[in-house]
PDB file of N, CA and C in Angstrom:
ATOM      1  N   UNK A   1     -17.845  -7.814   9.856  1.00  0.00           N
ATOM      2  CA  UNK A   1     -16.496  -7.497   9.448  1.00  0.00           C
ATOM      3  C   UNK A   1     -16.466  -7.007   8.009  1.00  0.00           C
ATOM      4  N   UNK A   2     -16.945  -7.365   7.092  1.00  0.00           N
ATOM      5  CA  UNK A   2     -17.188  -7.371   5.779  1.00  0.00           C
ATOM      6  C   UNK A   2     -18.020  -5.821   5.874  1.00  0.00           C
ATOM      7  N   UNK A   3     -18.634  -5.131   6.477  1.00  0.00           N
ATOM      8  CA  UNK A   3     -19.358  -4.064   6.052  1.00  0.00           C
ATOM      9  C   UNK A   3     -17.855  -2.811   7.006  1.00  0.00           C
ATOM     10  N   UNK A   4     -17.057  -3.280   7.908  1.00  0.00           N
ATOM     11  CA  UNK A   4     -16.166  -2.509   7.924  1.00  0.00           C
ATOM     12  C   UNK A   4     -15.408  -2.449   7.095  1.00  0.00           C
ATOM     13  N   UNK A   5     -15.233  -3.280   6.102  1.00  0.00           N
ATOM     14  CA  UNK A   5     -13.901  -3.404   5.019  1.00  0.00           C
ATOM     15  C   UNK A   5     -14.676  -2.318   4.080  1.00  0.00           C
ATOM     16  N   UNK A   6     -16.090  -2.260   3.903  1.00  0.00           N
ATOM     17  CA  UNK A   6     -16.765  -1.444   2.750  1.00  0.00           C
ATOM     18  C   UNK A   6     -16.335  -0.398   3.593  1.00  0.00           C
ATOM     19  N   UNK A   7     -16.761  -0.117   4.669  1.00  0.00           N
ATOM     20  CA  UNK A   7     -16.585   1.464   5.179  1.00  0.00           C
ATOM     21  C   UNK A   7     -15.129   1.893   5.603  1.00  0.00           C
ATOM     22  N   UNK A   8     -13.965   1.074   5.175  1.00  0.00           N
ATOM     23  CA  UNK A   8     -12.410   1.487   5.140  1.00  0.00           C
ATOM     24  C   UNK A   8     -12.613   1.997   3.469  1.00  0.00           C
ATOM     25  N   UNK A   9     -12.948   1.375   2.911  1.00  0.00           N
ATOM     26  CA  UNK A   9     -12.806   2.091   1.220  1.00  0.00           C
ATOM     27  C   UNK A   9     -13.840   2.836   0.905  1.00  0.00           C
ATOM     28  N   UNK A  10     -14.801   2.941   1.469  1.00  0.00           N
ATOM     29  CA  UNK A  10     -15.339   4.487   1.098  1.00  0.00           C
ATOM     30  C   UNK A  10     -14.269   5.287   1.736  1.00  0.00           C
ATOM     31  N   UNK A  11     -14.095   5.631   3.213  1.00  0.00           N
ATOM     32  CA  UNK A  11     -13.348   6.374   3.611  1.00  0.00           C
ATOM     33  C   UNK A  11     -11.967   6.650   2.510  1.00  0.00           C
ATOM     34  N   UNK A  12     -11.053   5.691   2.352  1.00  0.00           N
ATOM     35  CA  UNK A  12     -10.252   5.669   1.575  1.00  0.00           C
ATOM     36  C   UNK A  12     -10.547   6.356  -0.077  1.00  0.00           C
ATOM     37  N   UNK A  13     -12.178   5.986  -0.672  1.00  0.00           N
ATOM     38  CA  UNK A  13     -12.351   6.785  -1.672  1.00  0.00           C
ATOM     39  C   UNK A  13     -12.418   8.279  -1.482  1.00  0.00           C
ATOM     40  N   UNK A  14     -12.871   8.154  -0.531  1.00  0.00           N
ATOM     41  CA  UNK A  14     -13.178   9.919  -0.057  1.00  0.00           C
ATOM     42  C   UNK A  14     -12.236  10.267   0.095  1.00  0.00           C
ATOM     43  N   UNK A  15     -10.836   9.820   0.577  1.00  0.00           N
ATOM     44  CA  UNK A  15      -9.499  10.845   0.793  1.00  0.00           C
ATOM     45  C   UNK A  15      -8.884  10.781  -0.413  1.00  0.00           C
ATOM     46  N   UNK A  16      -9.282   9.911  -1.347  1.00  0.00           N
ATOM     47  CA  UNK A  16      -8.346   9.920  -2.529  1.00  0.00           C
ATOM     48  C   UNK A  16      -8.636  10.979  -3.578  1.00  0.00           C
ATOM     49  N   UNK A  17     -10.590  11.302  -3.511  1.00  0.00           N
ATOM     50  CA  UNK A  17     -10.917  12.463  -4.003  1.00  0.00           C
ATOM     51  C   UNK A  17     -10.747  14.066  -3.441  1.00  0.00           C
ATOM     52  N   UNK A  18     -10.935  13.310  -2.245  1.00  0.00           N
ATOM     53  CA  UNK A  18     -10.423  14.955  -1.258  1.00  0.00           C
ATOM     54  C   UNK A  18      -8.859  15.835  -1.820  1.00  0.00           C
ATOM     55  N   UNK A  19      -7.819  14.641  -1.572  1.00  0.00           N
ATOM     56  CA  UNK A  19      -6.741  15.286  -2.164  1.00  0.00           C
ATOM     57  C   UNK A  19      -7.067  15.318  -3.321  1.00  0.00           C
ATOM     58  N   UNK A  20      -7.273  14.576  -4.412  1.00  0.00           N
ATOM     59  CA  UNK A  20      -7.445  15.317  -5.766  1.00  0.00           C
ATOM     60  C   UNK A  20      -8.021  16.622  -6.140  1.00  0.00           C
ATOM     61  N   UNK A  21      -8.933  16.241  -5.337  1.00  0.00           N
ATOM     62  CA  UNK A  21      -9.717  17.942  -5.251  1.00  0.00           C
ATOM     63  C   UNK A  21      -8.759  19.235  -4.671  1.00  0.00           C
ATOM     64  N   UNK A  22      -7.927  18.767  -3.364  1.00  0.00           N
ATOM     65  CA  UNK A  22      -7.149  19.965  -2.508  1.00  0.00           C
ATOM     66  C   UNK A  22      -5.976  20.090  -4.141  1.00  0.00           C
ATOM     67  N   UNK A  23      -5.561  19.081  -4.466  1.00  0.00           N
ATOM     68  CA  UNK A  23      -4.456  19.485  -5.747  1.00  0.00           C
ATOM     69  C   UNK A  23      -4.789  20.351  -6.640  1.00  0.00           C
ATOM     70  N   UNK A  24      -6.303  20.350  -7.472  1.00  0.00           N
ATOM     71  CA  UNK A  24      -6.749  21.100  -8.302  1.00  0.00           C
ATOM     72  C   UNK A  24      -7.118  22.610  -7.991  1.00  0.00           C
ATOM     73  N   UNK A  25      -7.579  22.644  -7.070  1.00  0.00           N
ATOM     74  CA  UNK A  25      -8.400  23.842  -5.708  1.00  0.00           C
ATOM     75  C   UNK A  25      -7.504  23.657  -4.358  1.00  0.00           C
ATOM     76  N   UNK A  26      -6.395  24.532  -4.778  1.00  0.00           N
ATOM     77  CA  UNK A  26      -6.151  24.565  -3.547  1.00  0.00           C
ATOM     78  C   UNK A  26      -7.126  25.689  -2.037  1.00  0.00           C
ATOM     79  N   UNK A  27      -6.995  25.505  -1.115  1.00  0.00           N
ATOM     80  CA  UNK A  27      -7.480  26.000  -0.176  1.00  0.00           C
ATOM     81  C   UNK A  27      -6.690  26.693   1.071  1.00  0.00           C
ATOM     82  N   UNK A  28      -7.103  26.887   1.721  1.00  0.00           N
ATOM     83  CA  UNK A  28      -6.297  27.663   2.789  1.00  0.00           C
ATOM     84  C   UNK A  28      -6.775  26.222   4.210  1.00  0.00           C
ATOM     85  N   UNK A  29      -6.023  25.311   4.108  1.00  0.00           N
ATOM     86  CA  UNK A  29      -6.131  24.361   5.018  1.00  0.00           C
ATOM     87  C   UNK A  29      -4.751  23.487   4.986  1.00  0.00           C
ATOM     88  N   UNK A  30      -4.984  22.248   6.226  1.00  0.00           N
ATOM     89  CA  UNK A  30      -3.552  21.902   6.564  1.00  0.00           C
ATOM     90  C   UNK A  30      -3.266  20.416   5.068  1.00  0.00           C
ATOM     91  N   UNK A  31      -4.328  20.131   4.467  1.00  0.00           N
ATOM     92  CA  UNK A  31      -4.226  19.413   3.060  1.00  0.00           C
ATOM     93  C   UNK A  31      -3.675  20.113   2.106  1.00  0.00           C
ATOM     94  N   UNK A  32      -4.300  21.375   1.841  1.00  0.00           N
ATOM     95  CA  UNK A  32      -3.251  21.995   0.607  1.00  0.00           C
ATOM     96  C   UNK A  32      -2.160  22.354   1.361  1.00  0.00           C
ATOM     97  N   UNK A  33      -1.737  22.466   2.623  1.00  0.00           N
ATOM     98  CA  UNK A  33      -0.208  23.227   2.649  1.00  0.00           C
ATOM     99  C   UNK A  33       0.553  21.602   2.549  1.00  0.00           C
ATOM    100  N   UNK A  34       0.047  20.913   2.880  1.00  0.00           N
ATOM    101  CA  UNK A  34       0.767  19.265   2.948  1.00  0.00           C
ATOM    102  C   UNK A  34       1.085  19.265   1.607  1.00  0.00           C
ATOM    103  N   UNK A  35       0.169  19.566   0.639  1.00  0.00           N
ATOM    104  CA  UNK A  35      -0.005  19.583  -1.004  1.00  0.00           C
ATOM    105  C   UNK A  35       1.228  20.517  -1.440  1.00  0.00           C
ATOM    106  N   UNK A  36       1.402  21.729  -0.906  1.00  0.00           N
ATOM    107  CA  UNK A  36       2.295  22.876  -1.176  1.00  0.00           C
ATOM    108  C   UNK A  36       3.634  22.346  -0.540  1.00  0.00           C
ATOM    109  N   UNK A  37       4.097  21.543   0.205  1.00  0.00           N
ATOM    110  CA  UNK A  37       4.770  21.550   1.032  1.00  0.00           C
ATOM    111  C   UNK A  37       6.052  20.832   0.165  1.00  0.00           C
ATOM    112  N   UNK A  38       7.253  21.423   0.620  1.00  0.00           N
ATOM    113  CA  UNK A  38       8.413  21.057  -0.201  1.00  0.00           C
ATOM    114  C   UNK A  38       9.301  20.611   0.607  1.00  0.00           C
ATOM    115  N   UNK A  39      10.351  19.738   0.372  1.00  0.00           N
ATOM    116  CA  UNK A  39      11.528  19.356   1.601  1.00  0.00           C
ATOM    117  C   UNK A  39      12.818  20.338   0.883  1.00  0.00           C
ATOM    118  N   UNK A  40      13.964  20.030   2.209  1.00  0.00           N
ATOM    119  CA  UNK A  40      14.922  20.891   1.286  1.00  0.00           C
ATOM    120  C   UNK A  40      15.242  20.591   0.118  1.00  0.00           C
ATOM    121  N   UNK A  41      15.269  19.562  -0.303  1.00  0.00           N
ATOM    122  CA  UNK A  41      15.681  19.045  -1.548  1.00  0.00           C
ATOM    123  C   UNK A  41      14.710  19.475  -2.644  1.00  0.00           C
ATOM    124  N   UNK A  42      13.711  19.730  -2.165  1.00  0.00           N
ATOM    125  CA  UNK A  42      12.472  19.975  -3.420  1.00  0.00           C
ATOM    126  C   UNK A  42      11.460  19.665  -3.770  1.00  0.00           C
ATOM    127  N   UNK A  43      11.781  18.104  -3.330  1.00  0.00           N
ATOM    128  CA  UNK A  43      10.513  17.138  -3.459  1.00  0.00           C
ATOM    129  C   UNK A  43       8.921  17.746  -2.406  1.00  0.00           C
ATOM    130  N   UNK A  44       8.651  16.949  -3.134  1.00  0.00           N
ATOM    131  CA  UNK A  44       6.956  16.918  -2.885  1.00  0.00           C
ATOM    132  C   UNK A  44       6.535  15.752  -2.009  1.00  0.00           C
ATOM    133  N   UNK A  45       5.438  15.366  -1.535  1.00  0.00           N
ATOM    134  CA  UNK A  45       4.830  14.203  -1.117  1.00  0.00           C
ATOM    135  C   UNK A  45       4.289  13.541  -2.389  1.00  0.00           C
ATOM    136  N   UNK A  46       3.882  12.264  -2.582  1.00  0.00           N
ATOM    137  CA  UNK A  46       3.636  11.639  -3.670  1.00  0.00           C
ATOM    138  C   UNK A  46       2.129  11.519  -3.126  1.00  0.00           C
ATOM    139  N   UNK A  47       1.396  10.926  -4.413  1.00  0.00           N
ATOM    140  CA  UNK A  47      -0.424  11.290  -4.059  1.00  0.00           C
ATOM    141  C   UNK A  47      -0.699  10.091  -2.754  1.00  0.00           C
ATOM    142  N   UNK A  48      -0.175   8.995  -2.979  1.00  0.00           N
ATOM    143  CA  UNK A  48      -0.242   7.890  -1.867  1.00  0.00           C
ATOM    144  C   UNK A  48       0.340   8.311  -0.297  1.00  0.00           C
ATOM    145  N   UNK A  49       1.346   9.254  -0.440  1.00  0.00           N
ATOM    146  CA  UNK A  49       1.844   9.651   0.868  1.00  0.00           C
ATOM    147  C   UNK A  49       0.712  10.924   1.298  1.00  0.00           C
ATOM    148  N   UNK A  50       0.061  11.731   0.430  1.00  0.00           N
ATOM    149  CA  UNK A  50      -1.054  13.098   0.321  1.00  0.00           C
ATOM    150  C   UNK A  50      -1.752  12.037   1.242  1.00  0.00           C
ATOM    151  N   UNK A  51      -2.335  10.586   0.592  1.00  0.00           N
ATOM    152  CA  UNK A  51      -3.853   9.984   1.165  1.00  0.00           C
ATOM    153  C   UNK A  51      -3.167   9.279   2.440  1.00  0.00           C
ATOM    154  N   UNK A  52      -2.504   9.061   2.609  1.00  0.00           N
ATOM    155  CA  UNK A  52      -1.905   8.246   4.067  1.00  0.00           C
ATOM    156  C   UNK A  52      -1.795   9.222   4.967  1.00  0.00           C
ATOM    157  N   UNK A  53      -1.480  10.514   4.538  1.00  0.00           N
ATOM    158  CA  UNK A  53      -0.785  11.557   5.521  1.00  0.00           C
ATOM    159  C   UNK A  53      -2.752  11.957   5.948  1.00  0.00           C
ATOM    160  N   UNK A  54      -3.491  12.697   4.736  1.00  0.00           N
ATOM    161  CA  UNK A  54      -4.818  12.622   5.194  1.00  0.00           C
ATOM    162  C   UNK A  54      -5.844  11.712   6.235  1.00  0.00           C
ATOM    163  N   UNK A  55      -5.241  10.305   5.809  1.00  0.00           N
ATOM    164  CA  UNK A  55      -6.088   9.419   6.855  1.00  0.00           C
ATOM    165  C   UNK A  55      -5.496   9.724   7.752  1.00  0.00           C
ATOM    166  N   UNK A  56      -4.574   9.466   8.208  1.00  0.00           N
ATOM    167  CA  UNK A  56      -3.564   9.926   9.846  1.00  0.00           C
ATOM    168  C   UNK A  56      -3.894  10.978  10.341  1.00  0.00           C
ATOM    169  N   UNK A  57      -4.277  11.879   9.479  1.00  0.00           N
ATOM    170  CA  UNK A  57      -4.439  12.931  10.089  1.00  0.00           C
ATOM    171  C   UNK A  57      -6.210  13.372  10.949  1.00  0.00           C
ATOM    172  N   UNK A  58      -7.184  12.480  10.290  1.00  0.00           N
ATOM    173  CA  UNK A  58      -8.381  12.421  10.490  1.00  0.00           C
ATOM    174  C   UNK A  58      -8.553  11.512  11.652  1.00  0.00           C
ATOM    175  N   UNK A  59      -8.271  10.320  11.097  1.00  0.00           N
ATOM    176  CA  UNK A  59      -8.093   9.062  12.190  1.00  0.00           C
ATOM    177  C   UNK A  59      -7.717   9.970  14.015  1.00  0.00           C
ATOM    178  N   UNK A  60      -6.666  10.561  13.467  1.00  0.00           N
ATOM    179  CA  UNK A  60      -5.368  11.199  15.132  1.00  0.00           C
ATOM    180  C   UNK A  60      -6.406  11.942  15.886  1.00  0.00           C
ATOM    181  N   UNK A  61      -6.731  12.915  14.827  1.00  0.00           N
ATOM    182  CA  UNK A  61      -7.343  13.708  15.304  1.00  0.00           C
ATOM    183  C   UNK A  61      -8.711  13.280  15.589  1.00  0.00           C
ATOM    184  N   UNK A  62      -9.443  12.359  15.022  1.00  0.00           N
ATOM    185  CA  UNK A  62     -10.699  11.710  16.005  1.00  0.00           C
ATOM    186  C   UNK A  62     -10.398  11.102  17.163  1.00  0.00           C
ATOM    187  N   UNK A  63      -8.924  10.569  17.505  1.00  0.00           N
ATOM    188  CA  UNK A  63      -8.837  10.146  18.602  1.00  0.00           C
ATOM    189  C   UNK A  63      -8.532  10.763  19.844  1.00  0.00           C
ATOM    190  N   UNK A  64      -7.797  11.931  19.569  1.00  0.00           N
ATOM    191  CA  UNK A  64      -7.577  12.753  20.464  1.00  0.00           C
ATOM    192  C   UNK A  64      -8.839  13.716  20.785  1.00  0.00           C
ATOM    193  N   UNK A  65      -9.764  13.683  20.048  1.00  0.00           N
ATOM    194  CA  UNK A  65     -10.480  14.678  20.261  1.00  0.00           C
ATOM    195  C   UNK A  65     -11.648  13.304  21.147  1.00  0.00           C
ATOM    196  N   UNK A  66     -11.856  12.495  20.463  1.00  0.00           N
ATOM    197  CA  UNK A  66     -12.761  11.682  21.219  1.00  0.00           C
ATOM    198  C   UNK A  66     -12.534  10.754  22.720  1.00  0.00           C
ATOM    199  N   UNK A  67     -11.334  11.004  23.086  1.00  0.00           N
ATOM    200  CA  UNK A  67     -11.273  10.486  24.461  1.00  0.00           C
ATOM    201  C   UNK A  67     -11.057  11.303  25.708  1.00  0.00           C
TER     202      UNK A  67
END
């Protein structure tokens, strides 16, 4: 159990640098348009909603693709 908790926070380090990285460099992928992405009002996603929206999005998509 203890070596899954290490491999939730690497994962988790890795998305926290990933978006930092998609913020600085943006790219032509569905992270920088999440990054680009505005509501009507204006707002942005905040960096914690960037890394939640990233894991969900990796996580979903391993699951759908793996069953």
């Amino acid at each position: 159990m203890l070596s899954m908790a290490g491999e939730l926070c690497d994962l988790q380090n890795y998305l926290i640098g990933l978006v930092q990285e998609r913020i600085d460099n943006p790219g032509e992928d569905m992270l920088s348009d999440l990054i680009a992405a505005r509501t009507d009002g204006g707002d942005k996603l905040s960096f914690g909603e960037l890394v939640a929206s990233a894991r969900a999005i990796l996580i979903n998509t391993h699951d759908s693709v793996s069953t």
